[in-house]
C-alpha atoms as a PDB file:
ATOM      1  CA  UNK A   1     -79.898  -1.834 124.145  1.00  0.00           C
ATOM      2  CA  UNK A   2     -82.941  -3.031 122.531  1.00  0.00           C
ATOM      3  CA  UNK A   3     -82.220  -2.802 118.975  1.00  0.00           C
ATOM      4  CA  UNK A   4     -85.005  -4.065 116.265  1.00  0.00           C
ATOM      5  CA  UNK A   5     -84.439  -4.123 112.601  1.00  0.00           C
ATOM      6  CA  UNK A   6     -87.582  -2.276 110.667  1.00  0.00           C
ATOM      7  CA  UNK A   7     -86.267  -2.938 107.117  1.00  0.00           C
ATOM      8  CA  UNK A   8     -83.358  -2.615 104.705  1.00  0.00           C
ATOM      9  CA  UNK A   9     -83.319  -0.800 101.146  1.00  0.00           C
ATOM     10  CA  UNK A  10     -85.402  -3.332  98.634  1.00  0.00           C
ATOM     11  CA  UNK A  11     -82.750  -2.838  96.117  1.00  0.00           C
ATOM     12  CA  UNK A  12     -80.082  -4.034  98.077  1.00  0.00           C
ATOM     13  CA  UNK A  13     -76.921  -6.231  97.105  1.00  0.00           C
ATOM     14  CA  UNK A  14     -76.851  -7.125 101.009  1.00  0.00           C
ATOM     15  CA  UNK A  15     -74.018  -5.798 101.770  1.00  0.00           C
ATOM     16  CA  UNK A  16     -73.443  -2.193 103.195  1.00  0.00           C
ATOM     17  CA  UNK A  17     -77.093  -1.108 102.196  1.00  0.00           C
ATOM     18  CA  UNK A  18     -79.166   1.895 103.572  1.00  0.00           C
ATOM     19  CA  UNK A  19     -81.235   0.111 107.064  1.00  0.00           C
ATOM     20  CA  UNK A  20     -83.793   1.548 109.542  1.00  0.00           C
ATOM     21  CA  UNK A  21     -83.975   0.084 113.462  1.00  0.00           C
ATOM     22  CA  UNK A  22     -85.444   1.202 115.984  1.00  0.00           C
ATOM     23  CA  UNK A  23     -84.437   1.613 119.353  1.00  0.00           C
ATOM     24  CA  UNK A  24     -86.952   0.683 121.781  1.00  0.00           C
ATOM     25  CA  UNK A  25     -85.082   1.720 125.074  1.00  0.00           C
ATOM     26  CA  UNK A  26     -84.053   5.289 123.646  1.00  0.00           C
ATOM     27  CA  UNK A  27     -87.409   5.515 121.708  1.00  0.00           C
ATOM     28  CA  UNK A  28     -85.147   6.745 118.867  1.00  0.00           C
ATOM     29  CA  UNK A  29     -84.926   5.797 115.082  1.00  0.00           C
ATOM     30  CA  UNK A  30     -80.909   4.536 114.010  1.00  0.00           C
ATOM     31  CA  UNK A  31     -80.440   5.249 110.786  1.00  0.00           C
ATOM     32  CA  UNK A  32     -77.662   3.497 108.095  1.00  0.00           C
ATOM     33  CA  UNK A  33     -77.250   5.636 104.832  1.00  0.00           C
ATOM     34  CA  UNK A  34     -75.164   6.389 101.956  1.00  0.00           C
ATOM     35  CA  UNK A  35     -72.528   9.049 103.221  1.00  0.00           C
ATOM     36  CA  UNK A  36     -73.214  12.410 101.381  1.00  0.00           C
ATOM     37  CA  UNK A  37     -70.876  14.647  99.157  1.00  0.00           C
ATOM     38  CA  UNK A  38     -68.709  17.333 100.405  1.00  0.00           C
ATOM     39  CA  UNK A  39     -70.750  19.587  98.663  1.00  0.00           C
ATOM     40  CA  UNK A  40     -74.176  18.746  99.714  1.00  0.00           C
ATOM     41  CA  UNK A  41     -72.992  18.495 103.396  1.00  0.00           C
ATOM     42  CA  UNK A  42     -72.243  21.774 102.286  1.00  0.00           C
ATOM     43  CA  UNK A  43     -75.490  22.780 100.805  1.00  0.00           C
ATOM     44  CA  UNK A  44     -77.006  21.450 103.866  1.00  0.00           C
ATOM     45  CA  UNK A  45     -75.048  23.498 106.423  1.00  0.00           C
ATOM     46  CA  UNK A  46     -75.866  26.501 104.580  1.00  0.00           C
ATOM     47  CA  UNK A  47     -79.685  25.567 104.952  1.00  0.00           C
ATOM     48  CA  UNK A  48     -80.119  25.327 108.209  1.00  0.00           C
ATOM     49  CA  UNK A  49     -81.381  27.256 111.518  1.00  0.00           C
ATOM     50  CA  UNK A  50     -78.240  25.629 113.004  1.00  0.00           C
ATOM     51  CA  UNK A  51     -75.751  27.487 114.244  1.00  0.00           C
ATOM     52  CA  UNK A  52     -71.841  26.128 112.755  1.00  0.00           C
ATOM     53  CA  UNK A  53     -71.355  23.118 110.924  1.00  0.00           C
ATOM     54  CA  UNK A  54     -72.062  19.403 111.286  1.00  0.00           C
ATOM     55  CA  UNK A  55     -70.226  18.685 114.300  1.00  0.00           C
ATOM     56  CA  UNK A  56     -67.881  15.312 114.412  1.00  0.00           C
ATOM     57  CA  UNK A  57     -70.445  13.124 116.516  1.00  0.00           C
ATOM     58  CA  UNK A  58     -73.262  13.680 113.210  1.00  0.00           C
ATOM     59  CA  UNK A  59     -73.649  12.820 110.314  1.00  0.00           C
ATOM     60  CA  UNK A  60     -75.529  13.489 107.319  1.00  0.00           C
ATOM     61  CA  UNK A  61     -76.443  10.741 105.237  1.00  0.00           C
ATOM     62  CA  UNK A  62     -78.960   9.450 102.443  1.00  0.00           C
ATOM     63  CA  UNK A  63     -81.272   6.956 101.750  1.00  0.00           C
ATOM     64  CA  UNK A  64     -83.724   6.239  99.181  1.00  0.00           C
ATOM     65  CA  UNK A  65     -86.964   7.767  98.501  1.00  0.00           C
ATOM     66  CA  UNK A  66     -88.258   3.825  98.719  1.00  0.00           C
ATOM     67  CA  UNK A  67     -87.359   3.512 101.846  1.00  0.00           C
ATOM     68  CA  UNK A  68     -90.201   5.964 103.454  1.00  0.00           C
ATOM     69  CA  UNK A  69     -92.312   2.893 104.476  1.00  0.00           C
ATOM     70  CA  UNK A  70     -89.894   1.667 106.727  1.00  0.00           C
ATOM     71  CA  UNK A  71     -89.052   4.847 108.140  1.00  0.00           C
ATOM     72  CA  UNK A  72     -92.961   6.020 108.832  1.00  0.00           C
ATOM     73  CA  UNK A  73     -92.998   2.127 110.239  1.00  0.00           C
ATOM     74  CA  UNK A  74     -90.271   2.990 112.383  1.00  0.00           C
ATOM     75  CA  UNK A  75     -91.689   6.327 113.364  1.00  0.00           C
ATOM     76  CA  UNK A  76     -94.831   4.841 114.298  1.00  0.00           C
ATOM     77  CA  UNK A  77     -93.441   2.438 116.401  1.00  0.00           C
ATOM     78  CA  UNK A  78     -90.944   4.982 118.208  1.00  0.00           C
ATOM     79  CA  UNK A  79     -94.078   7.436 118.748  1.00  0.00           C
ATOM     80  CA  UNK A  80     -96.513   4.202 120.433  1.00  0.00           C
ATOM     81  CA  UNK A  81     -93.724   3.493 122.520  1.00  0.00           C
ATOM     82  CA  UNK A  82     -93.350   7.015 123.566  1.00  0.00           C
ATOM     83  CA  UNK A  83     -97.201   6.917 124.302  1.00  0.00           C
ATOM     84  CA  UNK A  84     -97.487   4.274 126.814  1.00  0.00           C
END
């Protein structure tokens, strides 16, 4: 596995803290986040094409709206190495 880190949430206490990596091999972004409520899993189940709930092997989780940087970083690096 060829894990990189792309950047942790600025307002961190570094420890347990919303993260973004990207994995190079599976040209997929891994994702920490804070685990969401009962009722906005919920909400979210309801609002979606989906068919049944979130099965046991997903998750839905949150991280901050500060965070987008790092995650379009990690995009674009997940969608250049799809390209070549």
């Amino acid at each position: 596995m060829s894990l990189r880190f792309v950047g942790i949430d600025p307002n961190t206490d570094d420890e347990h803290c919303p993260t973004v990596w990207v994995d190079d091999e599976a040209g997929e972004l891994v994702i920490q986040g804070w685990k969401v409520s009962a009722e906005l899993k919920a909400a979210c189940e309801s609002n979606t094409p989906a068919k049944g709930g979130v099965p046991d092997y997903e998750e839905i989780v949150r991280i901050p709206a500060r965070m987008v940087p790092m995650i379009k970083e990690a995009c674009d690096t997940v969608e250049h190495s799809a390209v070549q």
